[in-house]
N, C-alpha and C. Protein backbone atom coordinates (compact mmCIF):
# COMPACT_ATOMS: atom_id res chain seq x y z
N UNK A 1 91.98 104.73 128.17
CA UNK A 1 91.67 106.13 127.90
C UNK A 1 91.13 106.19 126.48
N UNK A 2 90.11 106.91 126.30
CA UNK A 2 89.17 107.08 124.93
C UNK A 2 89.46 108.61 124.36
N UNK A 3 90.38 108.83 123.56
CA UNK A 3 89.99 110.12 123.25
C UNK A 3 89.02 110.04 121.71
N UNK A 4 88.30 111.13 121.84
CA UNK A 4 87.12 111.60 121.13
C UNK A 4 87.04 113.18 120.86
N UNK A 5 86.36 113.62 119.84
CA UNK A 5 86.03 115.08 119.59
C UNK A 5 84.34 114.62 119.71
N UNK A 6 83.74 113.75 119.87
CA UNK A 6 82.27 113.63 120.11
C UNK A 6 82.22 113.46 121.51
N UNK A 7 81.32 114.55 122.02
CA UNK A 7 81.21 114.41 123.27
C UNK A 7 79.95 113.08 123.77
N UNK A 8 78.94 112.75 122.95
CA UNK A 8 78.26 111.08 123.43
C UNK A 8 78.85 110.81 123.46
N UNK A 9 80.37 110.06 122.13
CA UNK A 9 80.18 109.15 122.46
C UNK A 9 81.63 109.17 123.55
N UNK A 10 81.99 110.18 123.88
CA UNK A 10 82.93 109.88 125.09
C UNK A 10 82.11 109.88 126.22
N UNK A 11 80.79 110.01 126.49
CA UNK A 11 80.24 109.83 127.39
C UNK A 11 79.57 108.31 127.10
N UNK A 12 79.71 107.87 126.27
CA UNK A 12 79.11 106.35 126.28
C UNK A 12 80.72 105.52 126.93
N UNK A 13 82.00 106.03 126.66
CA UNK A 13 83.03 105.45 126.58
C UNK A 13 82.85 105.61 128.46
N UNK A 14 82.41 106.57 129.46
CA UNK A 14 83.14 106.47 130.67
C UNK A 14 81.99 105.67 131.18
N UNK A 15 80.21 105.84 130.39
CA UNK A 15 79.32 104.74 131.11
C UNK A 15 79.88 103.44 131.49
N UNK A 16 80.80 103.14 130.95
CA UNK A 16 81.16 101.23 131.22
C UNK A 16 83.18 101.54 131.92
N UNK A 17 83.52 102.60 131.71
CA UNK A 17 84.74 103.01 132.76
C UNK A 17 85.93 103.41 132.46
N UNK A 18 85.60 104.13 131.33
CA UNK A 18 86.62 104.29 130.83
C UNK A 18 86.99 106.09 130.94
N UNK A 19 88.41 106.34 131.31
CA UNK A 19 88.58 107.86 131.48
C UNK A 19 88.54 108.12 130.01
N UNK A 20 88.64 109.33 129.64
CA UNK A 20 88.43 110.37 128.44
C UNK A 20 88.93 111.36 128.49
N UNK A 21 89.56 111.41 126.82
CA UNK A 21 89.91 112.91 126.87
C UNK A 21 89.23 113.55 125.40
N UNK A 22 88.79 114.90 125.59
CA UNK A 22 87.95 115.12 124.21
C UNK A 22 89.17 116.41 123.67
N UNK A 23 89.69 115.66 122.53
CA UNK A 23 90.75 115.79 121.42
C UNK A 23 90.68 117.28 120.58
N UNK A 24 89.22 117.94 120.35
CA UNK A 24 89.24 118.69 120.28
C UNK A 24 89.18 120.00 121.13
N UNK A 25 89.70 119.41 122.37
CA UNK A 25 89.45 120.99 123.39
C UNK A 25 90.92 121.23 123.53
N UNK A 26 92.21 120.55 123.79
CA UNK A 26 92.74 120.78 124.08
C UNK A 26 94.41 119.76 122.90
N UNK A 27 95.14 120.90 121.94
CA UNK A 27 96.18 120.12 121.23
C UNK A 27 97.38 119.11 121.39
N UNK A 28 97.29 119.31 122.56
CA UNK A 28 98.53 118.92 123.58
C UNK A 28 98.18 117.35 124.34
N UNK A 29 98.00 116.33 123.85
CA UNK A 29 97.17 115.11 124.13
C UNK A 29 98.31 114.58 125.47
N UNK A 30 99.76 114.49 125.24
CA UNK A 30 100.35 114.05 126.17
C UNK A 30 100.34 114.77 127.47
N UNK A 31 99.57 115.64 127.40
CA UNK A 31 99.40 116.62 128.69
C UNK A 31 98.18 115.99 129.42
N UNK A 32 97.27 115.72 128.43
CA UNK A 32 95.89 115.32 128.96
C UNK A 32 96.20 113.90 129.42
N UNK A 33 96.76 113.35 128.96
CA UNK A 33 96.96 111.80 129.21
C UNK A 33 97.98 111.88 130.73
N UNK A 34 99.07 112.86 130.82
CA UNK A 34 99.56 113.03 132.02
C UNK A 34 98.38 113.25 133.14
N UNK A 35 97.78 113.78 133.13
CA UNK A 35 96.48 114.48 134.08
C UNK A 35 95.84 112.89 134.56
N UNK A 36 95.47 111.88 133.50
CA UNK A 36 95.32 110.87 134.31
C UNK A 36 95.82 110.23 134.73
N UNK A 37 97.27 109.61 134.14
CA UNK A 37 98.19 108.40 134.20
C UNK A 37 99.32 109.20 135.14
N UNK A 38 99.79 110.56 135.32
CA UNK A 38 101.18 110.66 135.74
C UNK A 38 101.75 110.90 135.34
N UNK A 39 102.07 110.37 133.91
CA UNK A 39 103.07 110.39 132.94
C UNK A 39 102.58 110.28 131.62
N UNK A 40 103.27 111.28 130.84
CA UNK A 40 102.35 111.12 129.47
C UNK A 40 102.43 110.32 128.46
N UNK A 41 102.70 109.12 128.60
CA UNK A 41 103.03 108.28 127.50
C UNK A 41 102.02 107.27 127.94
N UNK A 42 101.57 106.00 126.90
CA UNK A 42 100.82 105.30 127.83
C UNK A 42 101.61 104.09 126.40
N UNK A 43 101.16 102.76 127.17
CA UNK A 43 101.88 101.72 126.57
C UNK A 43 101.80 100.73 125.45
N UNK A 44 100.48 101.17 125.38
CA UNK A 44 99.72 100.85 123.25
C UNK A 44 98.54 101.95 123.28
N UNK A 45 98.78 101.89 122.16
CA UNK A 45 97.69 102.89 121.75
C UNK A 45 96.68 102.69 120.30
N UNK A 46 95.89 102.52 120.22
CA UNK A 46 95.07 102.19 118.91
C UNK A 46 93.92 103.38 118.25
N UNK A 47 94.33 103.18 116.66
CA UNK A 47 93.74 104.30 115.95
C UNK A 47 92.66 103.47 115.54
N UNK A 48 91.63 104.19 115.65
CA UNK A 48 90.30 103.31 115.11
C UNK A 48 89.72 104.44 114.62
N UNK A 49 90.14 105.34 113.77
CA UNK A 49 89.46 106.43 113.23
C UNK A 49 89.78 105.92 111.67
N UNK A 50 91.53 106.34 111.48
CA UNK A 50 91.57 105.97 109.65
C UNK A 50 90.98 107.21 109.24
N UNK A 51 91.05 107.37 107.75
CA UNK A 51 91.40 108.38 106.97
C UNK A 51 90.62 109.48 106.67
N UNK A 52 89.95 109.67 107.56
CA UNK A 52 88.65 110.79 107.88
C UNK A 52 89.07 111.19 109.16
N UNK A 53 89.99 111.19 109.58
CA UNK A 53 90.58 111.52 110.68
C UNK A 53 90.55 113.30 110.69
N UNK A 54 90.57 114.12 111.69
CA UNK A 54 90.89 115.40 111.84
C UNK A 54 91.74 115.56 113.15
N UNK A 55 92.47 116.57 113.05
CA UNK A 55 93.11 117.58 114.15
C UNK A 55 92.62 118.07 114.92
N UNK A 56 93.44 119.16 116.14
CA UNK A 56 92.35 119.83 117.05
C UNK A 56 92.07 121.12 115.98
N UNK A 57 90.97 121.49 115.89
CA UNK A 57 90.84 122.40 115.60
C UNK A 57 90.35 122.93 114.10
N UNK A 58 90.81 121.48 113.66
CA UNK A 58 90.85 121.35 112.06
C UNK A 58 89.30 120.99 111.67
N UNK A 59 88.88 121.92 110.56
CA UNK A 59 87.90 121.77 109.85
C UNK A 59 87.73 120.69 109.06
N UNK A 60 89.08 120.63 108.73
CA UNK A 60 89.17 119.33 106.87
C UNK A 60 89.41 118.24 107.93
N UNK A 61 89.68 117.45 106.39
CA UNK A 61 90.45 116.09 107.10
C UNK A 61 91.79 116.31 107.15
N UNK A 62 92.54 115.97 108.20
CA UNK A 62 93.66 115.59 108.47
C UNK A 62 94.58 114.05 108.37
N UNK A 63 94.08 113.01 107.79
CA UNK A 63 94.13 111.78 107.51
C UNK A 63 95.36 111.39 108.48
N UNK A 64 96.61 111.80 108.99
CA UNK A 64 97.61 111.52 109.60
C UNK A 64 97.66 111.86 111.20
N UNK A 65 96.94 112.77 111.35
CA UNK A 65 96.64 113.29 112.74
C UNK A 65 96.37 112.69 113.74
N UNK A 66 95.83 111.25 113.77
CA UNK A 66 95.63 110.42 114.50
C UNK A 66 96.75 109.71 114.91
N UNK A 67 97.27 108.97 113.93
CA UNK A 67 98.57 108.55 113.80
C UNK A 67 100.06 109.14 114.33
N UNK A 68 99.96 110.57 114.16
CA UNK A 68 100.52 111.32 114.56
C UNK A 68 100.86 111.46 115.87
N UNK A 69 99.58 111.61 116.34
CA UNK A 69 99.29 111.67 117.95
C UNK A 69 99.25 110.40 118.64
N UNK A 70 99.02 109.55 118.52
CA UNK A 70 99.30 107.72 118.87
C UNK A 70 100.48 107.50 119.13
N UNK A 71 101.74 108.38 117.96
CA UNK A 71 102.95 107.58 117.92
C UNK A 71 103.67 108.67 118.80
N UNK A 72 103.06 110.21 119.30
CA UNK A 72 103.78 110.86 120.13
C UNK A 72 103.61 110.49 121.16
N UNK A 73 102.39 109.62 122.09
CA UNK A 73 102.35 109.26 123.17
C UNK A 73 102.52 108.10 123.28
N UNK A 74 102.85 107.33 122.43
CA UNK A 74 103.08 105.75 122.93
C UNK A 74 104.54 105.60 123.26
N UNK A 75 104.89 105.24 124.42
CA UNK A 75 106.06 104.92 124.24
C UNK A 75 107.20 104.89 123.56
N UNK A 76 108.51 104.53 124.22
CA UNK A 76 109.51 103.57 122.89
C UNK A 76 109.21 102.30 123.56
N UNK A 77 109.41 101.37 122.64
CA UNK A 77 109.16 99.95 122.85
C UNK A 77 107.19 99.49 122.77
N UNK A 78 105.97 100.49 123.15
CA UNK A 78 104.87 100.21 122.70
C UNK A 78 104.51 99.63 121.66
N UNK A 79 103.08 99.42 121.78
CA UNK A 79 102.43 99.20 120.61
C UNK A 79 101.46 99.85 120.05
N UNK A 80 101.31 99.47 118.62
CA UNK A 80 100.43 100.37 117.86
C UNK A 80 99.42 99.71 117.02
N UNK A 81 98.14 99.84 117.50
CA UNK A 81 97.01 98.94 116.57
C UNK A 81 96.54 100.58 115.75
N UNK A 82 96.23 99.89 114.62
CA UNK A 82 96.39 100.59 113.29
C UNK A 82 94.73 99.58 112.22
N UNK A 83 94.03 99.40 112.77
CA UNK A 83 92.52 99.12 112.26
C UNK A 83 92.14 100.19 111.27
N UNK A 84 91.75 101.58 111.60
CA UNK A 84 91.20 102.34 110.90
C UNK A 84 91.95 102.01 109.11
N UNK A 85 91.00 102.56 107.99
CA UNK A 85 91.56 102.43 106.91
C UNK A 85 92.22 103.79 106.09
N UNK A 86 93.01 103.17 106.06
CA UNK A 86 93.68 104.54 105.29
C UNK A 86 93.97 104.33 103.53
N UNK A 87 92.74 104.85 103.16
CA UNK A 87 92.97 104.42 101.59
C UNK A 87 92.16 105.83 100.91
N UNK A 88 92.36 106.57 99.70
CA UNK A 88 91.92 107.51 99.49
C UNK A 88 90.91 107.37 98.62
N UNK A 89 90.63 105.68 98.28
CA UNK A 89 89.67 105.55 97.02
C UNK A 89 89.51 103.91 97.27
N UNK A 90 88.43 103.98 97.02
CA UNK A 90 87.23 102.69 96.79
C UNK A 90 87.33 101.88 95.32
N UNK A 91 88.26 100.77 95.09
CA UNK A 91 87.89 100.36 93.36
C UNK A 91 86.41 99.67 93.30
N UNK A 92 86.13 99.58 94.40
CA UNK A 92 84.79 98.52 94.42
C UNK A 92 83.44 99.31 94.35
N UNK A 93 83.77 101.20 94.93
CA UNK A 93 82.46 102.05 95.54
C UNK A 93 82.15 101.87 94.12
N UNK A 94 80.69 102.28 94.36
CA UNK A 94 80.07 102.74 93.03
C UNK A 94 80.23 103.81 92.67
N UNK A 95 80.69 104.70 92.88
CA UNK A 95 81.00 106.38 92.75
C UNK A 95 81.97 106.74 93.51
N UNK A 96 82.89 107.60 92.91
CA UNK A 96 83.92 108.86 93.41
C UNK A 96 84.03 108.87 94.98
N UNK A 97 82.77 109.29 95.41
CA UNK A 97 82.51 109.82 96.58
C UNK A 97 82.06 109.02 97.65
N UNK A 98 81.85 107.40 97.49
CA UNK A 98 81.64 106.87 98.06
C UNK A 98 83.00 105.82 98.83
């Protein structure tokens, strides 16, 4: 299951077979994940967003929101891949903002 607030690329995610749920329509993710699986928990779950992350609904960044939502539907006993970066600053960028 792919959730996304971009609707391509959750449509690139079901071209090759994968179900979807788009994160910003609806707050309640273990509901959506019930709708496919049965049951709303599923048995790893991986954040590949990191610290530009947002909420449903949320304008800003939410940096934890992902995380948040990963660790309410994964299981007890799951797993958790954790790739995305969560760092608030670059010593290497060339600028602030990069």
């Amino acid at each position: 299951i792919v959730g996304d607030l971009n609707e391509d690329r959750l449509a690139q995610a079901r071209s090759f077979g994968c179900e979807t749920v788009n994160v910003q329509k609806h707050d309640r993710l273990g509901e959506q994940i019930e709708q496919i699986l049965g049951e709303p928990t599923v048995d790893a779950a991986v954040d590949c967003v990191g610290f530009e992350a947002s909420g449903h609904g949320n304008q800003g960044e939410a940096p934890a929101a992902v995380l948040n939502s990963i660790m309410d539907v994964t299981q007890v006993g799951g797993s958790l891949g954790i790739p995305g970066l969560y760092v608030t600053e670059d010593p290497g960028a060339k600028d602030a903002d990069a």
